[in-house]
PDB file of N, CA and C in Angstrom:
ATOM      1  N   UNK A   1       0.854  -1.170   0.000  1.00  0.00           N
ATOM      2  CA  UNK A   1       0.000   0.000   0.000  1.00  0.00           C
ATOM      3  C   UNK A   1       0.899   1.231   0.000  1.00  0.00           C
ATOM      4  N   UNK A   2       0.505   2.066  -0.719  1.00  0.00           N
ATOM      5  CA  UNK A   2       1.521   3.231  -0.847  1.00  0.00           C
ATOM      6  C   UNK A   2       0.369   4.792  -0.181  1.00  0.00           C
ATOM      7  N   UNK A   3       0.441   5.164   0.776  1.00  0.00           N
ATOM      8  CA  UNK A   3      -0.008   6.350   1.238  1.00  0.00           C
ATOM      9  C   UNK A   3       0.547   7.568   1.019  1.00  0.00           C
ATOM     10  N   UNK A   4      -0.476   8.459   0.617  1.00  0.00           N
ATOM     11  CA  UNK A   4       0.013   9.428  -0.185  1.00  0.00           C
ATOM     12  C   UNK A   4      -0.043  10.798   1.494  1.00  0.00           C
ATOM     13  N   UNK A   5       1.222  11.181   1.929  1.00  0.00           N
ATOM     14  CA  UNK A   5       1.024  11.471   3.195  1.00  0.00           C
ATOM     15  C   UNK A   5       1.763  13.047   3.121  1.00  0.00           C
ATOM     16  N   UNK A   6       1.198  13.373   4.221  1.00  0.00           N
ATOM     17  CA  UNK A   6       2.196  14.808   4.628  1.00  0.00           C
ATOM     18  C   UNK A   6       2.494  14.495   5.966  1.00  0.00           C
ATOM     19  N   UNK A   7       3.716  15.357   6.699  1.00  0.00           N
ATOM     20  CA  UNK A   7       3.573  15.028   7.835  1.00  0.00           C
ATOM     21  C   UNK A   7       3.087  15.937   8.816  1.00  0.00           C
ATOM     22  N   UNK A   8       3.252  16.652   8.617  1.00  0.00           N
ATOM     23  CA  UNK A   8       1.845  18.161   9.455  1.00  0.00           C
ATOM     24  C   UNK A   8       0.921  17.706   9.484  1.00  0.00           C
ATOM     25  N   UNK A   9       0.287  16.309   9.171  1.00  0.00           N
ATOM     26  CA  UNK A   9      -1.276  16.405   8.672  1.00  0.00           C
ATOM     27  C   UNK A   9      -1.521  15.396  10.137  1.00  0.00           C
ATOM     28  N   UNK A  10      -2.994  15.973  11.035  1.00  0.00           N
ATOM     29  CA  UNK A  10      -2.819  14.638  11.536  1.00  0.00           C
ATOM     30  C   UNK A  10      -3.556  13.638  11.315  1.00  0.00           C
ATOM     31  N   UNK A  11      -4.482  13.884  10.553  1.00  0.00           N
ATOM     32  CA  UNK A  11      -5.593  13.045   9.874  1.00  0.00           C
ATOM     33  C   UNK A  11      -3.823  11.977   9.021  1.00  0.00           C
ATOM     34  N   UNK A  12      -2.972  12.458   8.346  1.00  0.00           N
ATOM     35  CA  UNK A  12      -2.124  11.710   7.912  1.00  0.00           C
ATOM     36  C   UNK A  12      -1.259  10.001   9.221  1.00  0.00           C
ATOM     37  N   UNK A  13      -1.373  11.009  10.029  1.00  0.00           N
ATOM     38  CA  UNK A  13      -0.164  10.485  10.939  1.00  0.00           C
ATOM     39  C   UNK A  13      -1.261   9.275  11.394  1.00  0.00           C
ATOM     40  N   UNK A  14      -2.820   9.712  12.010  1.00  0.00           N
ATOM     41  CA  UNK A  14      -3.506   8.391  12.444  1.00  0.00           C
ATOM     42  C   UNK A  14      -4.195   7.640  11.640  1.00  0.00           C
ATOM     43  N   UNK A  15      -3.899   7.681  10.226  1.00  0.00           N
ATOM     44  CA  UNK A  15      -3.869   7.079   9.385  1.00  0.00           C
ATOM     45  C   UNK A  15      -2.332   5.534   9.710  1.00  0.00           C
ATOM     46  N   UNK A  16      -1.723   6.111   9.499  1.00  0.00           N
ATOM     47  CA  UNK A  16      -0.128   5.212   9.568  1.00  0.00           C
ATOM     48  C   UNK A  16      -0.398   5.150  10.832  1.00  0.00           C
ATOM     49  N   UNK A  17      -0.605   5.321  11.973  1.00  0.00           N
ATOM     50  CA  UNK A  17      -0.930   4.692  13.477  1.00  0.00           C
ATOM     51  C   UNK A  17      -1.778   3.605  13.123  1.00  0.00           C
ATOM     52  N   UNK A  18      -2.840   3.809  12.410  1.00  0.00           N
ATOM     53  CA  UNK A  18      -3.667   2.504  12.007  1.00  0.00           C
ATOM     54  C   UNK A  18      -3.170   1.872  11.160  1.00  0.00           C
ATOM     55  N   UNK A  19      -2.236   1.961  10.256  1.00  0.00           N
ATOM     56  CA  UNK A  19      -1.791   0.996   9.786  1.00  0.00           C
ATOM     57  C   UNK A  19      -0.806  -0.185  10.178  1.00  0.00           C
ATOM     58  N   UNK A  20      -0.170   0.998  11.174  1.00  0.00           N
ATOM     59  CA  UNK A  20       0.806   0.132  11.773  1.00  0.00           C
ATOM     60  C   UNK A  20       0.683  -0.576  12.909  1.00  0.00           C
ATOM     61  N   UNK A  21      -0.738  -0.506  13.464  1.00  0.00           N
ATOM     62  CA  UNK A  21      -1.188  -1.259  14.985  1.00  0.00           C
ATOM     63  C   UNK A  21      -1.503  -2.491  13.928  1.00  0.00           C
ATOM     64  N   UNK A  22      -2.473  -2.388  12.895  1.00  0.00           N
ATOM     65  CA  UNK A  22      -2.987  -3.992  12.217  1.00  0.00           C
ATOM     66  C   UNK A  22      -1.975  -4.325  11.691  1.00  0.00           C
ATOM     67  N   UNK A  23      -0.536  -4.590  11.320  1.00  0.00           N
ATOM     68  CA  UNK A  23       0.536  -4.533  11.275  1.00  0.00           C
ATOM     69  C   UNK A  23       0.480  -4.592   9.585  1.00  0.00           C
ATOM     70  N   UNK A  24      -0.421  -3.565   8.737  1.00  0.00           N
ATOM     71  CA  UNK A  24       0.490  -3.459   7.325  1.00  0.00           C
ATOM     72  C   UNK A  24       1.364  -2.854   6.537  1.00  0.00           C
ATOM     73  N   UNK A  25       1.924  -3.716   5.766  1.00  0.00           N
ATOM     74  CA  UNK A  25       2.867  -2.908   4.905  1.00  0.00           C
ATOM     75  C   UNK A  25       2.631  -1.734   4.332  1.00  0.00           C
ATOM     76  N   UNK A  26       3.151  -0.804   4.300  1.00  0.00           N
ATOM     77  CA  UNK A  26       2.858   0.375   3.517  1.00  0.00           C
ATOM     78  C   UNK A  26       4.124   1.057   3.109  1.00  0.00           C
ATOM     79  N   UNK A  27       4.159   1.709   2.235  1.00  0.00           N
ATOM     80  CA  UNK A  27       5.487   2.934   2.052  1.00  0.00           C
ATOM     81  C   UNK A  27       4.591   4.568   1.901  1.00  0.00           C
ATOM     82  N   UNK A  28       5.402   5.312   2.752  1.00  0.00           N
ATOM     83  CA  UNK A  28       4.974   6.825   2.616  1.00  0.00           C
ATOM     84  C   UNK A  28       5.476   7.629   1.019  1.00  0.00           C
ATOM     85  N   UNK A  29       4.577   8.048   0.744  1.00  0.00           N
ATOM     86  CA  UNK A  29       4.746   8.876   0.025  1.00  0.00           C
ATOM     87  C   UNK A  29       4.540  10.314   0.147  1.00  0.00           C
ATOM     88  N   UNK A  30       5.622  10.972   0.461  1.00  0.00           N
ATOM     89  CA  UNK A  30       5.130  12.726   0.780  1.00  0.00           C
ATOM     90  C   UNK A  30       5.160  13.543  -0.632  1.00  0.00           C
ATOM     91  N   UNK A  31       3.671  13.387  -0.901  1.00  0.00           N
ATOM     92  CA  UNK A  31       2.875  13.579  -1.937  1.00  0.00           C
ATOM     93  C   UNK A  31       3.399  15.611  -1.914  1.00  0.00           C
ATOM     94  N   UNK A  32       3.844  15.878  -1.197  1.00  0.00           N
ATOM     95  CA  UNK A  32       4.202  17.480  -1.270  1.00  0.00           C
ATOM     96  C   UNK A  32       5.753  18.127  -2.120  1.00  0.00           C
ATOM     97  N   UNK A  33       6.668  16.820  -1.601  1.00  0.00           N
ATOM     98  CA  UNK A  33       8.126  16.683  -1.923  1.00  0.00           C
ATOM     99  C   UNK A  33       8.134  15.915  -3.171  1.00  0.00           C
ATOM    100  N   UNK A  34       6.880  14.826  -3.272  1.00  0.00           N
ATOM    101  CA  UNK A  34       7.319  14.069  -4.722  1.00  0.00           C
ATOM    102  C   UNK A  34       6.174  14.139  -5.508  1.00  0.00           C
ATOM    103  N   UNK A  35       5.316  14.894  -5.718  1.00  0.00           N
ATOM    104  CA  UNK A  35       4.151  15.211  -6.364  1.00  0.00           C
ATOM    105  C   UNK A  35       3.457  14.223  -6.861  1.00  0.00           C
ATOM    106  N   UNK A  36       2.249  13.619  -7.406  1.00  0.00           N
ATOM    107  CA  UNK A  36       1.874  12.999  -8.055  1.00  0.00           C
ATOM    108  C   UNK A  36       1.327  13.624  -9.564  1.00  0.00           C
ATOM    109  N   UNK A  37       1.928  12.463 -10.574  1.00  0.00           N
ATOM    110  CA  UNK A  37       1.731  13.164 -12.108  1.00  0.00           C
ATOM    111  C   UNK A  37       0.130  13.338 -12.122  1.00  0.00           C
ATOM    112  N   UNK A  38      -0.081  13.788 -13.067  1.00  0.00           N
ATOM    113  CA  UNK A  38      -1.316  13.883 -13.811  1.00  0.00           C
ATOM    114  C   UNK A  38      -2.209  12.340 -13.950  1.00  0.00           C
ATOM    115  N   UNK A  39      -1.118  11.498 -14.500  1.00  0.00           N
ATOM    116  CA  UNK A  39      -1.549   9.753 -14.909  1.00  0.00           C
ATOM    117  C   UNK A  39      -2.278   9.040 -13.318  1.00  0.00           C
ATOM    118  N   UNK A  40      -0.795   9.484 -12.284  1.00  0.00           N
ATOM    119  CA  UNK A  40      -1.490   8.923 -10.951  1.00  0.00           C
ATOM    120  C   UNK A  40      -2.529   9.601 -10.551  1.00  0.00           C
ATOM    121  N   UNK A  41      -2.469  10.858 -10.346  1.00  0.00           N
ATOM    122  CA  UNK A  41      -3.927  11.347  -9.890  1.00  0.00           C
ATOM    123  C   UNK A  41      -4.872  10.647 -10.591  1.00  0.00           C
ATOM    124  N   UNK A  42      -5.409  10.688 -11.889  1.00  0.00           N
ATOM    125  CA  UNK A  42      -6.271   9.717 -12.646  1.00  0.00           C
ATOM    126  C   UNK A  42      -6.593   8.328 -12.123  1.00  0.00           C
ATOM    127  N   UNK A  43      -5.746   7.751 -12.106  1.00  0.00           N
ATOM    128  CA  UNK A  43      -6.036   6.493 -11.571  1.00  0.00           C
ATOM    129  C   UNK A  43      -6.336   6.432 -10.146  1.00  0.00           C
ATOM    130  N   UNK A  44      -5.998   7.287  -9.412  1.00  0.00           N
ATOM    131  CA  UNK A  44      -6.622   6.946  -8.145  1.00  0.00           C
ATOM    132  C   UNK A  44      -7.447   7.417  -7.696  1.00  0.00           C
ATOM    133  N   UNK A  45      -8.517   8.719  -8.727  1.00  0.00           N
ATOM    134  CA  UNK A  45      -9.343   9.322  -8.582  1.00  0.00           C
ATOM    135  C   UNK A  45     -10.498   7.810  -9.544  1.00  0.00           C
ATOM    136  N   UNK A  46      -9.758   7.113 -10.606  1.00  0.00           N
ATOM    137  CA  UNK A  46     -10.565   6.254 -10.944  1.00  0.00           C
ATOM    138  C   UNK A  46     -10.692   5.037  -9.444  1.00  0.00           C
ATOM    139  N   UNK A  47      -9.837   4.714  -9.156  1.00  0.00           N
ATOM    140  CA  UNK A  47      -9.895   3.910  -8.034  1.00  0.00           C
ATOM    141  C   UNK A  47     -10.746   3.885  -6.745  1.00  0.00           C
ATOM    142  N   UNK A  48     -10.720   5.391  -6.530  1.00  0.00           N
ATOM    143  CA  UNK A  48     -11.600   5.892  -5.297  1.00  0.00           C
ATOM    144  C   UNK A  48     -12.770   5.973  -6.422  1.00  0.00           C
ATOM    145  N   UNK A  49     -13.314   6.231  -7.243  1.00  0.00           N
ATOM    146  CA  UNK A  49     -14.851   6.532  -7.856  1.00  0.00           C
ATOM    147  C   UNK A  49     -14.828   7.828  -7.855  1.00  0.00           C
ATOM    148  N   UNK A  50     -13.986   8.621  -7.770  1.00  0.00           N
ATOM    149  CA  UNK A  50     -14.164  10.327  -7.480  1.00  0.00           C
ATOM    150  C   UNK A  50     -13.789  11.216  -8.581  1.00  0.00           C
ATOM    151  N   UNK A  51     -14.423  12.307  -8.334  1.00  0.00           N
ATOM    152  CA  UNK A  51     -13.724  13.173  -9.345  1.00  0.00           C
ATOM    153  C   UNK A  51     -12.806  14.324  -8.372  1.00  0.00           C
ATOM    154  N   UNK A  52     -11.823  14.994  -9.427  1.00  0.00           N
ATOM    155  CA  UNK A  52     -11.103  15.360  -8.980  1.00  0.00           C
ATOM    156  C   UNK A  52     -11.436  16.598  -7.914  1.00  0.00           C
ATOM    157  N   UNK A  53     -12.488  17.429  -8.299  1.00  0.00           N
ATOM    158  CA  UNK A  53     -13.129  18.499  -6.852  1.00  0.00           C
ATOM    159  C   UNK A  53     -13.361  17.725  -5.772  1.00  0.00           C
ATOM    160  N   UNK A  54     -13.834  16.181  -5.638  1.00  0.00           N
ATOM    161  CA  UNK A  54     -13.927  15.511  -4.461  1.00  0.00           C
ATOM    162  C   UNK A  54     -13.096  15.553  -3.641  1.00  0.00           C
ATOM    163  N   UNK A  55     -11.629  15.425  -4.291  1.00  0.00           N
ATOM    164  CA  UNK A  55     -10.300  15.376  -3.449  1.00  0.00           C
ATOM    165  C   UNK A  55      -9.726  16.323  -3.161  1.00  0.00           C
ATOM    166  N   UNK A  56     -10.381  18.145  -3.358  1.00  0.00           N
ATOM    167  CA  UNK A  56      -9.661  18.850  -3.552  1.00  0.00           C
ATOM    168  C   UNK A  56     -10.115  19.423  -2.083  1.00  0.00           C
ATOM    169  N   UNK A  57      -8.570  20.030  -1.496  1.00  0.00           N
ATOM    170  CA  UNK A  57      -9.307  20.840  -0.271  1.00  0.00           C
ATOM    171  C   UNK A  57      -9.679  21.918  -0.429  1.00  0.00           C
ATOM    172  N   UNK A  58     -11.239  22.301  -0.689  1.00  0.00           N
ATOM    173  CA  UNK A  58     -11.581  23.651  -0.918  1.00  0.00           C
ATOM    174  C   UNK A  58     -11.739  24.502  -0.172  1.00  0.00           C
ATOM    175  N   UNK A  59     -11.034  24.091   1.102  1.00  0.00           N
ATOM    176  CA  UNK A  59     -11.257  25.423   2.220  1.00  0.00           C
ATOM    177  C   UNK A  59      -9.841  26.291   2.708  1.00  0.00           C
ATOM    178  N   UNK A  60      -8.976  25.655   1.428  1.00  0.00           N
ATOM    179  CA  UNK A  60      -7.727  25.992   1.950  1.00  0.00           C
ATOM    180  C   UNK A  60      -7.548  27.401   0.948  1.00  0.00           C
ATOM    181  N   UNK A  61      -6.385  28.442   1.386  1.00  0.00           N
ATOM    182  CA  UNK A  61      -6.664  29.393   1.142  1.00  0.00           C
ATOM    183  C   UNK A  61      -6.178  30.097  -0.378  1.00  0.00           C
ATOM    184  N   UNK A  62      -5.266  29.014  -0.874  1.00  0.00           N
ATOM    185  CA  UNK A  62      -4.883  28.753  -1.912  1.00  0.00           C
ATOM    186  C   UNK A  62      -6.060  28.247  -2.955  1.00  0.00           C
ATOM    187  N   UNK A  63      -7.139  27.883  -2.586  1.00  0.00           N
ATOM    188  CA  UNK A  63      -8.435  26.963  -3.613  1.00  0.00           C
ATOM    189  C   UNK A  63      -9.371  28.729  -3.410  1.00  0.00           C
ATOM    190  N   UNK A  64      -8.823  29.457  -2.592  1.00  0.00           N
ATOM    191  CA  UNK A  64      -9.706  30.255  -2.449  1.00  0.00           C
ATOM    192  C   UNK A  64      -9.436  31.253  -3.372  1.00  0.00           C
ATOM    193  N   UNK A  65      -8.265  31.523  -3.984  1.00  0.00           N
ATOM    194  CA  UNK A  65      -7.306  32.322  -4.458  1.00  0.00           C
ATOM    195  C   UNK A  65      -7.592  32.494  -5.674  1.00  0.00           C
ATOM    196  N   UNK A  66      -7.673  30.430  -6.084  1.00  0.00           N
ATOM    197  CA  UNK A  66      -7.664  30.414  -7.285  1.00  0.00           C
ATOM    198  C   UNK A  66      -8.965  29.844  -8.081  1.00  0.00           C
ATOM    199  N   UNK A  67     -10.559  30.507  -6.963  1.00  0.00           N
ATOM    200  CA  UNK A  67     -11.374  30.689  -7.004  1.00  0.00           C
ATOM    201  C   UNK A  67     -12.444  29.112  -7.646  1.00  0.00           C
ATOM    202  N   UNK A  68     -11.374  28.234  -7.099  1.00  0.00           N
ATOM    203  CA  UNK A  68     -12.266  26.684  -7.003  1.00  0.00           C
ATOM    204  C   UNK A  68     -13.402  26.363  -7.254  1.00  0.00           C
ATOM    205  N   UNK A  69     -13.959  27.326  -6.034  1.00  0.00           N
ATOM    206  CA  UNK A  69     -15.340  27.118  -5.545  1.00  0.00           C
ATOM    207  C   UNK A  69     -16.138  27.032  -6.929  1.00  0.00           C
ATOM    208  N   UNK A  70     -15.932  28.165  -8.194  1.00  0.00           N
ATOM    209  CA  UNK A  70     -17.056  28.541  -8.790  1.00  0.00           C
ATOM    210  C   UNK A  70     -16.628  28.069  -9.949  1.00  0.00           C
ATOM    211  N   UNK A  71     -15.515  27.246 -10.004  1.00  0.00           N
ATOM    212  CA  UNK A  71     -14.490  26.769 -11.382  1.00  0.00           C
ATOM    213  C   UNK A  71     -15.520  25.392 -11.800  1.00  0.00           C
ATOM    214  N   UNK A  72     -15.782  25.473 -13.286  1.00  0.00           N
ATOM    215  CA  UNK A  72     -16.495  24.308 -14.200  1.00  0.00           C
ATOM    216  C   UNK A  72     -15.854  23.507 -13.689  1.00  0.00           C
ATOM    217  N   UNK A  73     -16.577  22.226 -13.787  1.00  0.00           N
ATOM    218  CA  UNK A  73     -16.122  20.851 -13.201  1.00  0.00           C
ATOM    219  C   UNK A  73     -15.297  20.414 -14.537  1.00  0.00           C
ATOM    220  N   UNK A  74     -14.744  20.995 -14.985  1.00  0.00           N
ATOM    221  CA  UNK A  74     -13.686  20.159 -16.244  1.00  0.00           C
ATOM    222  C   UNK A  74     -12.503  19.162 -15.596  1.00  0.00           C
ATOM    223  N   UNK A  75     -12.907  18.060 -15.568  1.00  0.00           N
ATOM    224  CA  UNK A  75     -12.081  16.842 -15.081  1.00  0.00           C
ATOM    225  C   UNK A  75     -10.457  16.953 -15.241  1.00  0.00           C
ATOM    226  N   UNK A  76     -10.066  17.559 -16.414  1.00  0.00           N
ATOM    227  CA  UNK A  76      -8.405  17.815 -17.200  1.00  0.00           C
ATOM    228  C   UNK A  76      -8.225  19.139 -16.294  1.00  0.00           C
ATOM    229  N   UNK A  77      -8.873  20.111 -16.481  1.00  0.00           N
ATOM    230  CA  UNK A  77      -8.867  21.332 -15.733  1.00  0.00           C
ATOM    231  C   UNK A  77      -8.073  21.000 -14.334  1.00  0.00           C
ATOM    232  N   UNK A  78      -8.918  20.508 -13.768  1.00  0.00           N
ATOM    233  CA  UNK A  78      -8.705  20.531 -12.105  1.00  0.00           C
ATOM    234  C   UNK A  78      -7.562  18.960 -12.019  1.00  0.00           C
ATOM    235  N   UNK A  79      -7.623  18.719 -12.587  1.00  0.00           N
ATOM    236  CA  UNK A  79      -6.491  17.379 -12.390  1.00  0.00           C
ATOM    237  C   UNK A  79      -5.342  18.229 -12.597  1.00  0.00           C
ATOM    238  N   UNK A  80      -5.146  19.399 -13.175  1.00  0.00           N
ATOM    239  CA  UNK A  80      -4.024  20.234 -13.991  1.00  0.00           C
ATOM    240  C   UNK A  80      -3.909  20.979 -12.606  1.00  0.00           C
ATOM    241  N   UNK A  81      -4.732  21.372 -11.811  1.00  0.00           N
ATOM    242  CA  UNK A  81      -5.109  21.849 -10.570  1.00  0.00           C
ATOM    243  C   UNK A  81      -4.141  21.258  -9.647  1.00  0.00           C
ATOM    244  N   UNK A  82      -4.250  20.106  -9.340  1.00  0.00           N
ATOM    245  CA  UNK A  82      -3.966  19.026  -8.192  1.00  0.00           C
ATOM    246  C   UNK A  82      -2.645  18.677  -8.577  1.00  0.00           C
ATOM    247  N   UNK A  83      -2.380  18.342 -10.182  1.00  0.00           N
ATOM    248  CA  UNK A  83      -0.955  18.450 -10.158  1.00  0.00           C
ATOM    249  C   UNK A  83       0.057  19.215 -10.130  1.00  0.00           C
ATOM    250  N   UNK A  84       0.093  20.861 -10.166  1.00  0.00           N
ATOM    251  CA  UNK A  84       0.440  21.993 -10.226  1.00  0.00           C
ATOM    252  C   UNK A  84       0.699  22.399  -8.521  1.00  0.00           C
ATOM    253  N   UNK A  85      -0.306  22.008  -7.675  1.00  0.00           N
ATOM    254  CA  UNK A  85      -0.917  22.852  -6.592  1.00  0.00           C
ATOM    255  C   UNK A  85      -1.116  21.041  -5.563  1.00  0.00           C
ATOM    256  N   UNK A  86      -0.059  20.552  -5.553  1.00  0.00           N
ATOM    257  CA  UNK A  86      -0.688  18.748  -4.701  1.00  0.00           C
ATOM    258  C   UNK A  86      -0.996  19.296  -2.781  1.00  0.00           C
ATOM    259  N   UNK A  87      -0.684  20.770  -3.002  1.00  0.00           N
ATOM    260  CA  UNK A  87      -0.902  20.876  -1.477  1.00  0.00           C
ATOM    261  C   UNK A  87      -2.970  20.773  -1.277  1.00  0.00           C
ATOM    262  N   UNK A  88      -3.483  21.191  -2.222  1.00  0.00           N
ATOM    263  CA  UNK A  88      -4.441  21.095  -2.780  1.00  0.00           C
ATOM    264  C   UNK A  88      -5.458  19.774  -2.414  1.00  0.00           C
ATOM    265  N   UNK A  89      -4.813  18.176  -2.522  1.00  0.00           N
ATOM    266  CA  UNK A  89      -5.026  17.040  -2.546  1.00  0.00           C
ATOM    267  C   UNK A  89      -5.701  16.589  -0.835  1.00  0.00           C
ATOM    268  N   UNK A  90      -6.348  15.863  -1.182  1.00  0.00           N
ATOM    269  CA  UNK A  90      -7.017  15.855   0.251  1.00  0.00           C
ATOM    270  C   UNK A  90      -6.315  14.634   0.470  1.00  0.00           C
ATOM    271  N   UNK A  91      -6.317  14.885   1.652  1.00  0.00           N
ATOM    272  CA  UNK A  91      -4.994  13.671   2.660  1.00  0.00           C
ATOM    273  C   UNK A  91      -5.612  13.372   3.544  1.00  0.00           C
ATOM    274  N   UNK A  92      -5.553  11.352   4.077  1.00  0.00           N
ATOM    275  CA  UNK A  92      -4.328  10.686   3.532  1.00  0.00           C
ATOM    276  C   UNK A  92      -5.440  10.293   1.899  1.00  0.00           C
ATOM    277  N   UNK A  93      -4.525   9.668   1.178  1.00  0.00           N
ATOM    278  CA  UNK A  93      -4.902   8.783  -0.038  1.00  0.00           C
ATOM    279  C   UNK A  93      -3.991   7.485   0.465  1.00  0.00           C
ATOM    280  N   UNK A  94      -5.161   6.205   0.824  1.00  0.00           N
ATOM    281  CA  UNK A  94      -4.699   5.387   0.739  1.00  0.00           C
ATOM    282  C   UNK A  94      -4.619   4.051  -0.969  1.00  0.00           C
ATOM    283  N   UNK A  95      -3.279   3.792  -1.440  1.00  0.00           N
ATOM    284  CA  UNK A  95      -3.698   3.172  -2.878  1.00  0.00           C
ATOM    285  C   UNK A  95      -3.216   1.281  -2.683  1.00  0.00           C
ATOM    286  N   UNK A  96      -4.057   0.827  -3.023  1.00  0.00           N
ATOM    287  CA  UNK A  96      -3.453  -0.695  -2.546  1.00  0.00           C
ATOM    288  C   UNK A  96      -2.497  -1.268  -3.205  1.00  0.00           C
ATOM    289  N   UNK A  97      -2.240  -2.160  -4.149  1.00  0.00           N
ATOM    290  CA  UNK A  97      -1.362  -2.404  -5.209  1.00  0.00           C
ATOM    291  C   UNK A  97      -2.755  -3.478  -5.794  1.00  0.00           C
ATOM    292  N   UNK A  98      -3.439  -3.706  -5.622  1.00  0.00           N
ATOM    293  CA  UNK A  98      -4.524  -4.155  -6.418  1.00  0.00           C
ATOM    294  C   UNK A  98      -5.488  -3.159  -7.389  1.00  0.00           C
ATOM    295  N   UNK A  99      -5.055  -2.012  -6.761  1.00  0.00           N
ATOM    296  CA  UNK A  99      -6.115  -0.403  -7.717  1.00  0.00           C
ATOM    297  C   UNK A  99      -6.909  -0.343  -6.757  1.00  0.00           C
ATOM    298  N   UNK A 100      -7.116  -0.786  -5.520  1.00  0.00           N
ATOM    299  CA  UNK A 100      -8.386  -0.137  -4.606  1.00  0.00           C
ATOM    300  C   UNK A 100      -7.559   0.543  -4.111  1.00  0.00           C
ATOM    301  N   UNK A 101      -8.432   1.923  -3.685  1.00  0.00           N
ATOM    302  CA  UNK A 101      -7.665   3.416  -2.988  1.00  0.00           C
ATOM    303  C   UNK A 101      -9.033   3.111  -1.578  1.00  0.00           C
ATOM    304  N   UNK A 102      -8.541   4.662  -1.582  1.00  0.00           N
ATOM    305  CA  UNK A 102      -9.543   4.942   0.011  1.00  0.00           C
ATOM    306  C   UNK A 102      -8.832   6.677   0.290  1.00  0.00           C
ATOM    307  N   UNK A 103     -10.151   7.476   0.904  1.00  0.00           N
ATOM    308  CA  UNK A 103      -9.525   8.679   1.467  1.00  0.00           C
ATOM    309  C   UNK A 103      -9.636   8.357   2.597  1.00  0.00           C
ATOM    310  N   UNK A 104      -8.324   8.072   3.409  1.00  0.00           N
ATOM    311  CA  UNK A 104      -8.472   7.627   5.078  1.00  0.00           C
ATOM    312  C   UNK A 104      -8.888   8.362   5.934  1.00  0.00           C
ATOM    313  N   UNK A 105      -9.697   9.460   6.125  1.00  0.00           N
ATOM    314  CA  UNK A 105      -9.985  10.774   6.893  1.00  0.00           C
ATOM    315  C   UNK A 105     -10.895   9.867   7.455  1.00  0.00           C
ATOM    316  N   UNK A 106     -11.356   9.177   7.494  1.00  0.00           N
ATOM    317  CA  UNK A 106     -12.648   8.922   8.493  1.00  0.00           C
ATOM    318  C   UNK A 106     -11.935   7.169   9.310  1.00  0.00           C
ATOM    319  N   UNK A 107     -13.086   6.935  10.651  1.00  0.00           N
ATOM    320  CA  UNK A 107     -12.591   5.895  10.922  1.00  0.00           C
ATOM    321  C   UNK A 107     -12.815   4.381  10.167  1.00  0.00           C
ATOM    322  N   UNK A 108     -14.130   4.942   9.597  1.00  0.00           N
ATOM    323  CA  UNK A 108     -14.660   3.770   8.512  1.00  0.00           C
ATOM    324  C   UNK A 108     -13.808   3.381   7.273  1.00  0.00           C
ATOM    325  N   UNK A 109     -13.395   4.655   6.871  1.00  0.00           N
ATOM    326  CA  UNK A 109     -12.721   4.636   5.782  1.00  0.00           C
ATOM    327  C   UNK A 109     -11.241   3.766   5.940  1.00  0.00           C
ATOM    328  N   UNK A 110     -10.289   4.524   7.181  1.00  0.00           N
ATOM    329  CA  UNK A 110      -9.592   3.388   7.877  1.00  0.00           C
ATOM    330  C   UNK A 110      -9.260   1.830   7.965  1.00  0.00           C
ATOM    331  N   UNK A 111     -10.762   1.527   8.244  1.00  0.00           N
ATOM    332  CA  UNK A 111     -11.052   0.247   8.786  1.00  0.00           C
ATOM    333  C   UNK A 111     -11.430  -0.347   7.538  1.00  0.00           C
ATOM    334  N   UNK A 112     -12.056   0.094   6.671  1.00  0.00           N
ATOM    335  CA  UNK A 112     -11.958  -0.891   5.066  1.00  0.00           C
ATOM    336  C   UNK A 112     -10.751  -1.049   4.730  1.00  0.00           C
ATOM    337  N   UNK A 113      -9.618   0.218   4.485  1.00  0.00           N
ATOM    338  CA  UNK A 113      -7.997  -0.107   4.047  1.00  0.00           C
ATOM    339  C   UNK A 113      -8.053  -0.931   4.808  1.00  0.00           C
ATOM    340  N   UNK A 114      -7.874  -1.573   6.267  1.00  0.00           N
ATOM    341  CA  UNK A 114      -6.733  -2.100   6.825  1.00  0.00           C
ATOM    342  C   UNK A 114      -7.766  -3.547   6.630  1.00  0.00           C
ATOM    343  N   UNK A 115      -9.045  -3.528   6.698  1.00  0.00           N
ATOM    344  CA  UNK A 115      -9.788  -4.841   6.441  1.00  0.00           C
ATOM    345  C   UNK A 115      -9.259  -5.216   4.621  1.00  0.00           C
ATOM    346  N   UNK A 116      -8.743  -4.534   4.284  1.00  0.00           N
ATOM    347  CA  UNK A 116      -8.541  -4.569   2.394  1.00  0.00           C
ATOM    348  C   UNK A 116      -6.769  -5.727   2.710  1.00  0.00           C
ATOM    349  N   UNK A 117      -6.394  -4.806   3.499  1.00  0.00           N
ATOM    350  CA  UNK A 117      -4.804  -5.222   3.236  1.00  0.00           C
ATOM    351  C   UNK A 117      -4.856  -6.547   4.485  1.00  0.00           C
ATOM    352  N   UNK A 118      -5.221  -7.007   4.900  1.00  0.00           N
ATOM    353  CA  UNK A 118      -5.202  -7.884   5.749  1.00  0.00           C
ATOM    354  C   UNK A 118      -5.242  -9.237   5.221  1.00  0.00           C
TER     355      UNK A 118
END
């Protein structure tokens, strides 16, 4: 499982606390220092079922800037968004190596990854 992480985040950190109490493998990815292309965002926005405004943090002050809120849902658009701007990306992204993802922010959400990788 490759988690797409920051480490300021703490929704990130008890993410990897839960991964690492059910004892799975994972590698960090600090999605800030190593960006994700255009191709990965795609696929793991196909993986999660989402489109790319789903994942976007729109309350941050940078989405505010660059006026998000009221921006056409053009799928290429905002993927151009997320790869330009990955501070943008809502965290954690958990991705399995099978193509199932997950946004780990919740405890449910959590508990499917670690019921997935088990």
């Amino acid at each position: 499982m490759e988690v797409w992480y920051n480490p300021s985040c703490s929704k990130c950190r008890i993410a990897t606390e839960a991964l690492d109490e059910a004892g799975v493998t994972y590698t960090l990815r600090r999605y800030l220092d190593d960006p994700p292309t255009a191709a990965e965002i795609e696929q793991a926005l196909d993986a999660l079922s989402l489109q790319p405004w789903d994942i976007t943090r729109l309350g941050e002050p940078l989405a505010k800037e660059l006026g998000l809120a009221d921006r056409p849902h053009d799928r290429a658009d905002w993927i151009d968004v997320l790869t330009t701007h990955p501070q943008l990306i809502q965290r954690p992204i958990l991705l399995a190596s099978d193509g199932t993802a997950y946004v780990g922010r919740t405890p449910d959400a959590l508990d499917r990854a670690v019921e997935h990788e088990r």
